[in-house]
Protein backbone atom coordinates (compact mmCIF):
# COMPACT_ATOMS: atom_id res chain seq x y z
CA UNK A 1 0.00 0.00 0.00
CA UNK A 2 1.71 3.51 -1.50
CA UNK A 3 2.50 6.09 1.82
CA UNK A 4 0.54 9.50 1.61
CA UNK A 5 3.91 10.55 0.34
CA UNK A 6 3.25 8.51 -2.71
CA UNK A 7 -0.24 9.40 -3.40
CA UNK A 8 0.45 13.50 -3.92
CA UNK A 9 0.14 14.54 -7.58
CA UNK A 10 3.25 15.05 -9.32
CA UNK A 11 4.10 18.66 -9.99
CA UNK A 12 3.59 20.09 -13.88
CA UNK A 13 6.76 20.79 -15.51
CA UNK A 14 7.35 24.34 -16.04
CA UNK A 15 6.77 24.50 -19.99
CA UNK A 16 3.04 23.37 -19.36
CA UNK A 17 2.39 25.24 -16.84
CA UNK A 18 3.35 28.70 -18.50
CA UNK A 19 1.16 27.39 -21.21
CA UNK A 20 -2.06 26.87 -19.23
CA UNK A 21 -1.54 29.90 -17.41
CA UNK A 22 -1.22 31.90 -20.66
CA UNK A 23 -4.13 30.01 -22.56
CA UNK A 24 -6.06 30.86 -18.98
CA UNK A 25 -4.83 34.81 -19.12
CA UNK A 26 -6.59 34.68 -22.87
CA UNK A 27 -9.74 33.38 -22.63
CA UNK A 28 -9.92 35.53 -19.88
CA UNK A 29 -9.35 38.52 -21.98
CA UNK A 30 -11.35 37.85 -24.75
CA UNK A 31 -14.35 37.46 -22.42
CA UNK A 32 -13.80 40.41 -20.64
CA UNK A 33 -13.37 42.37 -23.85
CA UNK A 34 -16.26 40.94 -25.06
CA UNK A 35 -18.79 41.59 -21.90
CA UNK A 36 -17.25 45.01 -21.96
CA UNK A 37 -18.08 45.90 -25.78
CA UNK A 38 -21.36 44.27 -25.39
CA UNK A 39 -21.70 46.44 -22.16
CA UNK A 40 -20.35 49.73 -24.27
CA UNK A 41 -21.65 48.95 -27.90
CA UNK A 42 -25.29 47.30 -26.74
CA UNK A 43 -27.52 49.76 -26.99
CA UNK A 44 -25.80 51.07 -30.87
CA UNK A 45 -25.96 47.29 -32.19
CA UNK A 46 -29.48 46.82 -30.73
CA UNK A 47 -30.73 50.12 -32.51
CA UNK A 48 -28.84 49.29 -36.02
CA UNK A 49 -30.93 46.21 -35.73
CA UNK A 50 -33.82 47.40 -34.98
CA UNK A 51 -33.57 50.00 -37.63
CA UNK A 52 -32.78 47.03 -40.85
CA UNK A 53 -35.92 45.52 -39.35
CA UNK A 54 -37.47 48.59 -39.76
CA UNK A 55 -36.30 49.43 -43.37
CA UNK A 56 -37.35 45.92 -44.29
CA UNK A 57 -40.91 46.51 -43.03
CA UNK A 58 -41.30 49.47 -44.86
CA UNK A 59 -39.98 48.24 -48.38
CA UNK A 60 -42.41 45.21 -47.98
CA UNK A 61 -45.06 47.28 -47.06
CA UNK A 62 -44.50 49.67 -49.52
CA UNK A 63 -44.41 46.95 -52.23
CA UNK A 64 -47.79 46.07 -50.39
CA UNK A 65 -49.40 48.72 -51.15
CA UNK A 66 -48.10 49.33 -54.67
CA UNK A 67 -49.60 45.85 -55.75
CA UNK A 68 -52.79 46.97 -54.06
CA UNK A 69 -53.16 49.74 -55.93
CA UNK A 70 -52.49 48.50 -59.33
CA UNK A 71 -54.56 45.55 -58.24
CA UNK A 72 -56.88 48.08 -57.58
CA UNK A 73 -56.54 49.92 -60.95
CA UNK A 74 -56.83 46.36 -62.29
CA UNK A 75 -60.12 45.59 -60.81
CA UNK A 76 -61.77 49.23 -61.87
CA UNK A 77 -60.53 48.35 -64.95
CA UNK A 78 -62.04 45.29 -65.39
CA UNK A 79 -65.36 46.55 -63.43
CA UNK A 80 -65.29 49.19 -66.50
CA UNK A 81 -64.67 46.37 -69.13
CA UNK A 82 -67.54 44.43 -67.74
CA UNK A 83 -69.98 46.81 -67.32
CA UNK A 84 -69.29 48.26 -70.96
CA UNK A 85 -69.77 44.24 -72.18
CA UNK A 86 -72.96 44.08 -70.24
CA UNK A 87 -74.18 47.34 -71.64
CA UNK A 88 -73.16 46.16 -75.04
CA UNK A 89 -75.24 42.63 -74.59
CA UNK A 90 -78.17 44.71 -73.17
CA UNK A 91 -78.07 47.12 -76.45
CA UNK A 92 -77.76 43.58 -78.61
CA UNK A 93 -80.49 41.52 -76.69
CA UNK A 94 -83.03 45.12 -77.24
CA UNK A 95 -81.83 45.05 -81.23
CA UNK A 96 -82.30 41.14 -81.43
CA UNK A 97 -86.18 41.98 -80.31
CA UNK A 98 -86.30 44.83 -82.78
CA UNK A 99 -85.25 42.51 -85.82
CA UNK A 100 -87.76 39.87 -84.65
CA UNK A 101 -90.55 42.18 -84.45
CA UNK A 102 -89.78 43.74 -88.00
CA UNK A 103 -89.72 40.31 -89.05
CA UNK A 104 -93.02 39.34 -88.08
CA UNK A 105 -94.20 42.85 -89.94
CA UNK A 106 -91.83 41.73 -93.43
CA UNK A 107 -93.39 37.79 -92.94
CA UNK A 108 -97.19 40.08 -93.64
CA UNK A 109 -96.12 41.96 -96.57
CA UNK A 110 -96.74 40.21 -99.67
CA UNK A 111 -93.19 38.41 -100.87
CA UNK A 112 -91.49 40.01 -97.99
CA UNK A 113 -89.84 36.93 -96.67
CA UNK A 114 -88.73 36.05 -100.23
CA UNK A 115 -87.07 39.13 -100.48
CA UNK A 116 -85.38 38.50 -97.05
CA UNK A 117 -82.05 37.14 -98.46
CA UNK A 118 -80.37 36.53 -95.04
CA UNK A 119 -81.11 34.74 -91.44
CA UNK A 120 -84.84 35.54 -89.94
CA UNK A 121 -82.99 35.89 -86.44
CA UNK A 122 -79.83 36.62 -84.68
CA UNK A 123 -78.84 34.41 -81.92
CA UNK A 124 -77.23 36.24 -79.43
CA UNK A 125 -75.35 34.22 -77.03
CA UNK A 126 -74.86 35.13 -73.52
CA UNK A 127 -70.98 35.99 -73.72
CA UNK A 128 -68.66 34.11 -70.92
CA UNK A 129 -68.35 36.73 -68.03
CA UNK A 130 -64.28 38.27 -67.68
CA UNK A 131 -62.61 36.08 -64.80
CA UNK A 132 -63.13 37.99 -61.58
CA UNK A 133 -60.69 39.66 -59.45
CA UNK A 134 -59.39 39.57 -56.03
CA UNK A 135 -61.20 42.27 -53.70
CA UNK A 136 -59.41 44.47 -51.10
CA UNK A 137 -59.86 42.09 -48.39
CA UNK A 138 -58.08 39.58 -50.38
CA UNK A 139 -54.52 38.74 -50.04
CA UNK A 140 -52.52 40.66 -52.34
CA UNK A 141 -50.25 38.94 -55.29
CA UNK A 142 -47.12 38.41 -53.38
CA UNK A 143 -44.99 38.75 -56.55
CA UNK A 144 -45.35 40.85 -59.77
CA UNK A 145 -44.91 38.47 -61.68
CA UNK A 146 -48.04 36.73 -60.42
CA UNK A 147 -49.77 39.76 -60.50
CA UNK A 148 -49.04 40.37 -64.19
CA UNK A 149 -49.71 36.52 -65.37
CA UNK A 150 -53.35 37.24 -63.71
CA UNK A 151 -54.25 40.64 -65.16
CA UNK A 152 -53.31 38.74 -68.86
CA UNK A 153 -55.51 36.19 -67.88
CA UNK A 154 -58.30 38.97 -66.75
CA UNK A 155 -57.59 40.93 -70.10
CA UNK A 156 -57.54 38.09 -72.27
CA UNK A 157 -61.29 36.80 -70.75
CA UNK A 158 -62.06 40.57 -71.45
CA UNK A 159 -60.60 40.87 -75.11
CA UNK A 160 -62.21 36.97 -75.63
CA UNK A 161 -65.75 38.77 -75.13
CA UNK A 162 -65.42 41.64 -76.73
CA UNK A 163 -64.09 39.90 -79.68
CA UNK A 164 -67.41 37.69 -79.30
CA UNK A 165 -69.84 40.56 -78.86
CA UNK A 166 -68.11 42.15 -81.88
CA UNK A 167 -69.09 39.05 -84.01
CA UNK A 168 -72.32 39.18 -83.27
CA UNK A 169 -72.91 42.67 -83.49
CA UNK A 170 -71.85 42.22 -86.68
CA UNK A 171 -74.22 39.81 -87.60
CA UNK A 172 -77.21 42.20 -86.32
CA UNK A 173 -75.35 44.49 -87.87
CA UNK A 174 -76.37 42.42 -91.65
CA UNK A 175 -79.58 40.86 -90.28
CA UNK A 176 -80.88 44.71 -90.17
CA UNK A 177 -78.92 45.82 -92.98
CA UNK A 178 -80.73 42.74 -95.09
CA UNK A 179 -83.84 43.48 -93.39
CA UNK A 180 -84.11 46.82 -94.75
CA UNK A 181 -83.61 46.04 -98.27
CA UNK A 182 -86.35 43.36 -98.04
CA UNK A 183 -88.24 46.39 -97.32
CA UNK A 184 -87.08 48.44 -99.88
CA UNK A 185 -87.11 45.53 -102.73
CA UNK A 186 -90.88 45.10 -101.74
CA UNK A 187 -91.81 48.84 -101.88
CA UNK A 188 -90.23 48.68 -105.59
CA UNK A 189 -91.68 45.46 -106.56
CA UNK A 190 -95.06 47.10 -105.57
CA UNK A 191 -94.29 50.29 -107.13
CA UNK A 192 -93.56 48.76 -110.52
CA UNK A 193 -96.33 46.64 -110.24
CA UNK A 194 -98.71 49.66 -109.75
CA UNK A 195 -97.21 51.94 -112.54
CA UNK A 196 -97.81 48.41 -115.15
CA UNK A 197 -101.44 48.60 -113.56
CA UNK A 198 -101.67 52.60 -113.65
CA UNK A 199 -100.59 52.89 -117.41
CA UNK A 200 -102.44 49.70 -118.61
CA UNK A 201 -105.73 51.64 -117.19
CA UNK A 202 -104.56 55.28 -118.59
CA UNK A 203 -104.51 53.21 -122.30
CA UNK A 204 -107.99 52.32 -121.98
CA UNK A 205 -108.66 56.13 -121.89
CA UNK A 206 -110.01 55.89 -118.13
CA UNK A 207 -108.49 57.80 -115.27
CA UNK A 208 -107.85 55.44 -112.21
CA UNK A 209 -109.10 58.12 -109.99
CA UNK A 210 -112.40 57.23 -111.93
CA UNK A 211 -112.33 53.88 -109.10
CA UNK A 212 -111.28 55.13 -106.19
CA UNK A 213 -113.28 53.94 -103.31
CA UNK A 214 -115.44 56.33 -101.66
CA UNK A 215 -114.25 57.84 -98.27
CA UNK A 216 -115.95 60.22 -95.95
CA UNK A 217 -114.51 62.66 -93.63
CA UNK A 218 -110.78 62.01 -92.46
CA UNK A 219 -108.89 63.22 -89.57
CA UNK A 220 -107.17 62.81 -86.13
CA UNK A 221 -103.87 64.28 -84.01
CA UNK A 222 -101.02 64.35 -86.29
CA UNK A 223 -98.78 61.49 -85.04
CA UNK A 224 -95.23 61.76 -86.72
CA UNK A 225 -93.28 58.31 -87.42
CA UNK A 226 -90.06 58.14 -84.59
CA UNK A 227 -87.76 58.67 -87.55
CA UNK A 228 -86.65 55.34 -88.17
CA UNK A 229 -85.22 54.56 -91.77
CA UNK A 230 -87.17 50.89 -91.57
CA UNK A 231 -90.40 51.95 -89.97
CA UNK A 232 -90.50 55.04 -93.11
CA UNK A 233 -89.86 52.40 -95.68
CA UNK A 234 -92.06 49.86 -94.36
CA UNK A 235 -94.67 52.49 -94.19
CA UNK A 236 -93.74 53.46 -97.86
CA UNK A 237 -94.06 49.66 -98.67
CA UNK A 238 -97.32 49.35 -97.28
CA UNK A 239 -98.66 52.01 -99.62
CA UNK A 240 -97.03 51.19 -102.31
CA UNK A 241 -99.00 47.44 -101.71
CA UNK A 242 -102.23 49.07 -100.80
CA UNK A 243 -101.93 51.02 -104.36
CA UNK A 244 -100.66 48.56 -106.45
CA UNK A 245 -103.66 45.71 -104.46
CA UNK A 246 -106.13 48.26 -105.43
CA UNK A 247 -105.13 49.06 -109.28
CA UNK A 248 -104.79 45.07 -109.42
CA UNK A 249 -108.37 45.24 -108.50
CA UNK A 250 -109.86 47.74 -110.76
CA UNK A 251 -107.46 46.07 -113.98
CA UNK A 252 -109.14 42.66 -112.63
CA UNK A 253 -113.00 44.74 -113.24
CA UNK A 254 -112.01 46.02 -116.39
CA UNK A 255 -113.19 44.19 -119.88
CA UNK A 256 -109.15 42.81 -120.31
CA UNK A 257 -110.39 39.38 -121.12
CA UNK A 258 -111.20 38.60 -124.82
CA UNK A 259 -114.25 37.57 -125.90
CA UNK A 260 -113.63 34.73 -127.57
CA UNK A 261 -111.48 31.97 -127.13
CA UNK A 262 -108.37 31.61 -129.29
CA UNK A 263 -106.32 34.12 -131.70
CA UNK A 264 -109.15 36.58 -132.71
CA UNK A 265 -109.70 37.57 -136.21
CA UNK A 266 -110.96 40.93 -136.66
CA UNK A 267 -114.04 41.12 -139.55
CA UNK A 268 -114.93 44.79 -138.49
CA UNK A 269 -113.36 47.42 -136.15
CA UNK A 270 -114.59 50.23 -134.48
CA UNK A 271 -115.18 53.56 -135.84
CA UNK A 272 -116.29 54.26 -139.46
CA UNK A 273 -116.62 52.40 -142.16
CA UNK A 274 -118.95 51.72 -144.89
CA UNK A 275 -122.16 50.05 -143.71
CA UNK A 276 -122.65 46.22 -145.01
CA UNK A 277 -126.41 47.05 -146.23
CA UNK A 278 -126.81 50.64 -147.46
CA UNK A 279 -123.09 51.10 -148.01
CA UNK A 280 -122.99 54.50 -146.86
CA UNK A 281 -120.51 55.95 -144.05
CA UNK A 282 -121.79 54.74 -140.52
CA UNK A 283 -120.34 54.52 -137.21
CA UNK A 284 -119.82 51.28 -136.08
CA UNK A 285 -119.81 51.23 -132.24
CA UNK A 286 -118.09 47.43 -131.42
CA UNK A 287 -115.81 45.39 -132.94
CA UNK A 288 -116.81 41.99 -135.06
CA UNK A 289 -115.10 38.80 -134.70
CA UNK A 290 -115.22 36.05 -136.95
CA UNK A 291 -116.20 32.74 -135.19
CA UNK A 292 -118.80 29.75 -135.82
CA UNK A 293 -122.20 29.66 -134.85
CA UNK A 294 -122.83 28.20 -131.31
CA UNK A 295 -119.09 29.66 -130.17
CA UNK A 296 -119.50 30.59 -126.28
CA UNK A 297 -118.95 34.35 -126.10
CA UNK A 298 -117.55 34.89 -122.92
CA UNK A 299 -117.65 37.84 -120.19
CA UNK A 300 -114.78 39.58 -120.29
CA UNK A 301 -115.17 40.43 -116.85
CA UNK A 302 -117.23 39.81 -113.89
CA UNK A 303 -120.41 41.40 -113.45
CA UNK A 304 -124.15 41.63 -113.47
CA UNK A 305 -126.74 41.07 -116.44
CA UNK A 306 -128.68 43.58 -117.43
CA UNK A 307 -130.01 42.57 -120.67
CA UNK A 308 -130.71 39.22 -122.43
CA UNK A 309 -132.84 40.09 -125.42
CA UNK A 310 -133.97 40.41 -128.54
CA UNK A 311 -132.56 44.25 -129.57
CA UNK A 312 -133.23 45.44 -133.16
CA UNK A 313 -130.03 45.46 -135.07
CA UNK A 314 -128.16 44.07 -132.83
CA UNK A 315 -130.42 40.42 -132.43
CA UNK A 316 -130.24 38.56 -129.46
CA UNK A 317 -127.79 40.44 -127.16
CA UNK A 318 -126.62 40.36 -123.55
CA UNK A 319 -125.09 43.07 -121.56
CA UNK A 320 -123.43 43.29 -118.82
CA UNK A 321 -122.86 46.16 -116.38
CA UNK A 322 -119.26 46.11 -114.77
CA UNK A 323 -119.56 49.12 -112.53
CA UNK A 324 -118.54 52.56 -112.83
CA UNK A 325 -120.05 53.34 -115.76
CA UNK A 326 -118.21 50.25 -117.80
CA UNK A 327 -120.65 48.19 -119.99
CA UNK A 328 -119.86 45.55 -122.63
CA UNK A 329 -122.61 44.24 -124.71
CA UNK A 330 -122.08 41.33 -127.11
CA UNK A 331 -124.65 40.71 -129.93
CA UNK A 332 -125.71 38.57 -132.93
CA UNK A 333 -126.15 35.86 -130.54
CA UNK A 334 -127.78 32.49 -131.55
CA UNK A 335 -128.66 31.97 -127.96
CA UNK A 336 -128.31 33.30 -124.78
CA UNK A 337 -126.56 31.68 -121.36
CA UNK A 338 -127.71 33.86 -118.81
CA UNK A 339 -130.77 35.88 -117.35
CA UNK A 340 -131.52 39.52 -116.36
CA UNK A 341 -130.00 40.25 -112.83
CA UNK A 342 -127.52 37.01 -112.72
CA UNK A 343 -124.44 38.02 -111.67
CA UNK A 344 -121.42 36.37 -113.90
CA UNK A 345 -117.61 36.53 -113.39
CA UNK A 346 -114.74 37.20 -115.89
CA UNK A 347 -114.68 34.08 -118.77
CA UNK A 348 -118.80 33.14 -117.48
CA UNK A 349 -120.26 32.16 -120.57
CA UNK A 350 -123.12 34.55 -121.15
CA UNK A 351 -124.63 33.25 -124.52
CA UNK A 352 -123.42 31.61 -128.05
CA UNK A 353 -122.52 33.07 -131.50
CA UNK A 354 -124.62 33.69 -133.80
CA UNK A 355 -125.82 35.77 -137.14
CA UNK A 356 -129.16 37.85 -135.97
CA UNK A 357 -130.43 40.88 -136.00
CA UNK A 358 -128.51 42.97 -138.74
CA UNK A 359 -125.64 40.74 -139.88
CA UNK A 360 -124.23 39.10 -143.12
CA UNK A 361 -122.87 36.07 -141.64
CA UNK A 362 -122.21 34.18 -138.42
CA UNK A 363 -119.75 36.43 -135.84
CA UNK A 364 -119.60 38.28 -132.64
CA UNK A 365 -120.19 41.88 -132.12
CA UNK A 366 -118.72 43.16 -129.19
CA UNK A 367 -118.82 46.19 -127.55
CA UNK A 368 -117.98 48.60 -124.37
CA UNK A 369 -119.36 51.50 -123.59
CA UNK A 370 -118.05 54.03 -120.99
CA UNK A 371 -120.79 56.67 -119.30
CA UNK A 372 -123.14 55.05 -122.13
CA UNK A 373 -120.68 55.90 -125.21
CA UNK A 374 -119.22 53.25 -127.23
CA UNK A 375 -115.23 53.42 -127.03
CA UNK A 376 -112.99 51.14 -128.93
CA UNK A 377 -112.82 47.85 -127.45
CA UNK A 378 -109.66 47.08 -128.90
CA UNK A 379 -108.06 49.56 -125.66
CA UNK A 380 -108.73 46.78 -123.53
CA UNK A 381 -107.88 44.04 -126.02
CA UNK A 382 -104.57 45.24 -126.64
CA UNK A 383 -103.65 46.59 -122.61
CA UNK A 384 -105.34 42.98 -121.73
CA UNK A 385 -103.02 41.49 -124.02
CA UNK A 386 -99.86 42.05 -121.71
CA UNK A 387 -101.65 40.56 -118.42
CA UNK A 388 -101.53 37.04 -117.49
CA UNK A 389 -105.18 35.33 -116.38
CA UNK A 390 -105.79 32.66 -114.10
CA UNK A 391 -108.64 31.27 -115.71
């Protein structure tokens, strides 16, 4: 067992110890330069800290608000675009009711939808709204980037429905365009048709005024059209139709219609000439036709009997009152196909050719008389000539 003597640490050499000491003597510096720079410098480190923090807050913040207020811009923006679209669609839906409602009035005038070269209607689709944007509340893009990839995806919805709106606008745009020279081609059509009708009555020598209906008093508050191109030349249209409906009628009452059936042959015109029996200068008031005996003379247009009888020169004759003063009277007949009062239409067969009364031979005399004076029935003939019957 080792004496107390024995157990005492050995001594450090002297190299070591100088070295521990020294390595001691440093540390002990350092920290006690350290506490005391902390201890002189704290308050200047804490504050340069403090103030990056700060200058940090106030660049993000002021990026913050930069991005709010272009996203702000960006949302007016878009609030504008929208509201323009919608006012646009509203102004296209209120034109889309217009062209179906003048549609309706061109399917009533006669050969107005034939003259309608394009679509009836527009369809006007409900355009796909613009993508909406963030509100205030929101949180704001943190980058620009992302801020600018969504605005291009806002403008492009916008520009998408614009582009789409134009497009169909356009096609209103030609549906009204078309709609009004429907009009106006039906107004012509009319208009020529009345002026064939006007001058095919003036060559009879009769003055269409002559069967005008008759109207009593007129009047009423003076209620000016709203100025609208269509609604003038629909109303132009419409009286054109009315006009050229009502000098259809009056050339459909007129003696157009021949006589006879067939290519006519002339024997005798009207006017003067020598007379077959005392062969002295007479006036002959008809026209004779050359046909066989028991030929159906026809009415040449509709009206009511108001003779079937034996009468002098003229034999067995029928006439027929057309209205307005008109007469035609056809004569020599071997036979007659109707009675006193009988009302006949245009092509009625009113009696059959003959040769009585003062003639040489078998034929038709025929005749119409205007205000009870014979005029040439060849007028009628001839403007009669250009029109196309049903019968």
């Amino acid at each position: 067992m080792p004496s107390p003597a024995q157990r005492r640490p050995k001594p450090l050499p002297r190299p070591r110890l100088a070295a521990a000491l020294g390595l001691g003597l440093t540390l002990t510096t350092a920290w006690a330069g350290a506490a005391s720079y902390y201890l002189i410098f704290h308050d200047e480190v804490l504050a340069r800290f403090v103030s990056r923090q700060s200058a940090i807050q106030y660049t993000y913040e002021e990026r913050i608000d930069t991005l709010q207020r272009a996203l702000d811009r960006a949302a007016s923006d878009h609030a504008a675009t929208r509201g323009g679209i919608e006012t646009r669609l509203a102004t296209l839906m209120e034109r889309q009711a217009v062209i179906e409602r003048r549609q309706g009035l061109l399917a009533g005038l006669p050969g107005g939808t034939a003259a309608f070269d394009v679509p009836t209607t527009a369809a006007i689709p409900t355009p796909e709204p613009p993508a909406s944007l963030p509100s205030r509340g929101q949180k704001p893009f943190p980058t620009p980037e992302l801020r600018m990839h969504s605005d291009d995806r806002v403008e492009a919805s916008d520009g998408a429905a614009a582009a789409r709106l134009a497009r169909i606008e356009g096609v209103v745009d030609r549906l009204a365009e078309g709609q009004a020279r429907a009009v106006s081609r039906v107004a012509q059509a009319a208009g020529r048709s009345a002026d064939r009708f006007r001058d095919l009555i003036a060559r009879t020598g009769l003055n269409p005024a002559r069967f005008e209906p008759a109207t009593g008093g007129v009047g009423g508050p003076l209620v000016p059209l709203s100025g609208d191109a269509f609604e003038a030349s629909l109303a132009e249209a419409r009286r054109q139709i009315e006009e050229e409906t009502h000098l259809r009628r009056v050339a459909d009452a007129l003696p157009f219609r021949p006589p006879l059936p067939g290519e006519i042959a002339t024997t005798s015109s009207f006017g003067t000439r020598l007379d077959p029996f005392t062969r002295s200068v007479a006036l002959h008031t008809g026209v004779d036709m050359r046909a066989e005996t028991g030929a159906p003379a026809r009415a040449t247009a509709a009206g009511r009997v108001t003779a079937a009888e034996y009468a002098g020169g003229y034999g067995n004759m029928v006439e027929v009152d057309h209205g307005r003063g008109l007469v035609t009277r056809y004569a020599h007949l071997s036979g007659y196909a109707v009675a006193v009062g009988q009302r006949v239409e245009a092509g009625s067969v009113v009696g059959f050719v003959g040769s009585t009364g003062r003639s040489t031979g078998s034929h038709l005399h025929y005749e119409t008389r205007i205000d009870g004076e014979p005029v040439d029935p060849q007028r009628f003939l001839r403007a009669g000539a250009e029109l196309v019957f049903s019968d």
